[in-house]
Protein backbone atom coordinates (compact mmCIF):
# COMPACT_ATOMS: atom_id res chain seq x y z
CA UNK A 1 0.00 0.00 0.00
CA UNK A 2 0.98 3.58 -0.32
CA UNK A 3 3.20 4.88 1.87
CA UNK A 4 2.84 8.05 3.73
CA UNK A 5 3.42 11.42 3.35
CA UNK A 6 2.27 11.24 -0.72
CA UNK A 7 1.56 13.68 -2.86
CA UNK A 8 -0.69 14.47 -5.98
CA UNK A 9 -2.33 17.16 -8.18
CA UNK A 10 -4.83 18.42 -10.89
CA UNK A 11 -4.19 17.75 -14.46
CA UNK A 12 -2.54 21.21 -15.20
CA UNK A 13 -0.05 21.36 -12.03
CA UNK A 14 -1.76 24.24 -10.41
CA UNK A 15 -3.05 22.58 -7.51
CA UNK A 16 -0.93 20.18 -5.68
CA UNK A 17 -1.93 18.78 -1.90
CA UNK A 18 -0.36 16.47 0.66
CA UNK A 19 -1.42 13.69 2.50
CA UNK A 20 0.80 12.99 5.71
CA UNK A 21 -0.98 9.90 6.93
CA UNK A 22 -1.42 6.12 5.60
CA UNK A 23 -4.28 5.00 3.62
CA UNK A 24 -6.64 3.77 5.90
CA UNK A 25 -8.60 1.45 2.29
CA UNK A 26 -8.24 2.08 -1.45
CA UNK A 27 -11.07 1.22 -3.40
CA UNK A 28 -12.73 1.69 -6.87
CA UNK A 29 -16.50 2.44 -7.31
CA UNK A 30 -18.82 1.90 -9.90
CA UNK A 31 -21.12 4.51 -9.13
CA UNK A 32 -22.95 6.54 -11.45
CA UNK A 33 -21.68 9.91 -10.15
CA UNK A 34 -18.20 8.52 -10.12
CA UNK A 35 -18.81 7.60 -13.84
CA UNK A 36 -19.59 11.15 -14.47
CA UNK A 37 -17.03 12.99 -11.85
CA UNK A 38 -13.97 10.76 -14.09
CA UNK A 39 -15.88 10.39 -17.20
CA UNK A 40 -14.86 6.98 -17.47
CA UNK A 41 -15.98 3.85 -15.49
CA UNK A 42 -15.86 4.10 -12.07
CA UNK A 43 -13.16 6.05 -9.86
CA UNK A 44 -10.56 4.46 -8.09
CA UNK A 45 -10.11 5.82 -4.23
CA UNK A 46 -8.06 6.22 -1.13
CA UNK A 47 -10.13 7.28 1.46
CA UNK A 48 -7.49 9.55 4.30
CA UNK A 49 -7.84 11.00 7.35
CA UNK A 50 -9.07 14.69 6.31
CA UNK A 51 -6.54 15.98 9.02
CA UNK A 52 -3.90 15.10 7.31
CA UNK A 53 -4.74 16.23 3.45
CA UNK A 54 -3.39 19.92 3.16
CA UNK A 55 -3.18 21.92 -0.60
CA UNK A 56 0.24 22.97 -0.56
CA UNK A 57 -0.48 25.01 -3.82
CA UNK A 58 -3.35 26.97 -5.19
CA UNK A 59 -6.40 26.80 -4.49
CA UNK A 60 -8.71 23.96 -5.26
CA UNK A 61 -12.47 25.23 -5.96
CA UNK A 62 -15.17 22.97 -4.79
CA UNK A 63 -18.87 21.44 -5.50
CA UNK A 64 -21.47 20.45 -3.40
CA UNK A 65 -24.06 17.70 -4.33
CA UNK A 66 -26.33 15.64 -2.35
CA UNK A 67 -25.95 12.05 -2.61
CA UNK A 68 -28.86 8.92 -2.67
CA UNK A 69 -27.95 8.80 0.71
CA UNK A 70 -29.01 12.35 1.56
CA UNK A 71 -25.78 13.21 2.49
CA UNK A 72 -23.82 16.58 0.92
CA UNK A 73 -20.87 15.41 -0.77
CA UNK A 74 -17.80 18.08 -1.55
CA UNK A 75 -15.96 17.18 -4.12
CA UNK A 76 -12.88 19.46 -4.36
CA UNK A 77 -11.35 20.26 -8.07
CA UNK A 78 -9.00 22.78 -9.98
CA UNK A 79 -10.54 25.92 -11.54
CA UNK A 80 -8.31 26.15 -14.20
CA UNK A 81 -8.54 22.31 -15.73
CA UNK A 82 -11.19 20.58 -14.25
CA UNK A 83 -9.33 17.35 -12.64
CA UNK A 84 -11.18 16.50 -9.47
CA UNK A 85 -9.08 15.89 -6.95
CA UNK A 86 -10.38 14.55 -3.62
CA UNK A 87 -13.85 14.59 -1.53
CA UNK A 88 -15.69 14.71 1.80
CA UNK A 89 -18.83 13.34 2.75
CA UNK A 90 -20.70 15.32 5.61
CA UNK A 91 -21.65 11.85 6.59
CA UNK A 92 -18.13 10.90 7.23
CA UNK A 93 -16.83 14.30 7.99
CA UNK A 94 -13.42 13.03 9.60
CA UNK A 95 -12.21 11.28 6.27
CA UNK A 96 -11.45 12.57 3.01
CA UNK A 97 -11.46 10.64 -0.30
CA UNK A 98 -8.84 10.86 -2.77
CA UNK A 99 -9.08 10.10 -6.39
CA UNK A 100 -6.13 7.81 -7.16
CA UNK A 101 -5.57 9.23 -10.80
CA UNK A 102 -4.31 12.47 -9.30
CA UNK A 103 -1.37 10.66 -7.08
CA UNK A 104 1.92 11.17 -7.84
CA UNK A 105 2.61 7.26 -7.21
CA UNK A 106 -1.00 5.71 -8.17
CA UNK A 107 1.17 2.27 -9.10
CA UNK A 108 1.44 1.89 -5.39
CA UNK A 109 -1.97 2.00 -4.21
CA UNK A 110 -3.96 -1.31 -3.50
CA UNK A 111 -7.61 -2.04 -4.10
CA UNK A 112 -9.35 -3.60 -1.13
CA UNK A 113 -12.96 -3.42 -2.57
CA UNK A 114 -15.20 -3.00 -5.78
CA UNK A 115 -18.15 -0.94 -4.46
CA UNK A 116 -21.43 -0.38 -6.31
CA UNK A 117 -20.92 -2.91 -8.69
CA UNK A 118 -24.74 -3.13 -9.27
CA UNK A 119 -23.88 0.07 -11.46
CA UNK A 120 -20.50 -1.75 -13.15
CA UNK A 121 -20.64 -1.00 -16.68
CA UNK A 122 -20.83 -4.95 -18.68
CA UNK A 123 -17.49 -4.52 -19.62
CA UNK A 124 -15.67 -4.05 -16.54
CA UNK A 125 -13.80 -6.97 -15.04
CA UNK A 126 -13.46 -6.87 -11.44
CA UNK A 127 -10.08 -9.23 -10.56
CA UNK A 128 -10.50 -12.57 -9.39
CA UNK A 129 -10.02 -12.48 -5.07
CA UNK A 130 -11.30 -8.77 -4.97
CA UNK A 131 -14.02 -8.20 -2.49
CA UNK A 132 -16.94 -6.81 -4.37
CA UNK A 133 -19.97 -5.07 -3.05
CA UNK A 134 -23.35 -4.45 -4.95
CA UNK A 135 -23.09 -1.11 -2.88
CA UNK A 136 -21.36 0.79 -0.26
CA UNK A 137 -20.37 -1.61 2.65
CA UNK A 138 -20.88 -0.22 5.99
């Protein structure tokens, strides 16, 4: 698994932001909203301790959305190209969840869990011994 600190960024290399603590799961999901937020097939995640996830340049700009759930989901991105770069869930307001794309070392990370794979598009083979979920596990 990752190792900690790591560090990532948007797309464009105006926003960059640290993570000083390990992984505590990485993860991809099938949801629809993580189809559209990567415009692809499902995101792949890290979810951190929010503490420890600072911007250490620019500014990221941010969304709000409300999720089946009912929760409000912030979804923090750069202004300039787009690239979403990590989340929160006012649910789960002590974690924050990276998107793995935007890691500087994404080769290192480790999926623990498919999640929403009722939404898995046909053509997406989840690997034989990964833990699949038809939605999010407790």
């Amino acid at each position: 698994m990752l190792e900690a600190p790591f560090e990532g960024g948007c797309q464009c290399r105006a926003i960059r932001y640290r993570c000083t603590a390990e992984p505590l799961v990485g993860y991809t999901c099938h949801c629809l909203e993580c189809q559209h937020l990567t415009s692809s097939a499902f995101a792949t995640c890290l979810r951190v301790p929010g503490e420890a996830l600072r911007a250490t340049a620019g500014a990221p700009a941010s969304r709000v959305r409300v999720a089946e759930s009912g929760n409000r989901i912030t979804t923090w991105f750069c202004g300039d190209c787009g690239s979403a770069l990590y989340s929160g869930n006012a649910g789960r307001p002590h974690y924050r969840t990276i998107y793995v794309g935007t890691l500087d070392r994404a080769g290192e990370v480790e999926v623990a869990a498919h999640i929403w794979t009722r939404r898995r598009l046909p053509w997406v083979v989840i690997p034989p011994g990964h833990r699949a979920f038809d939605e999010a596990p407790e």
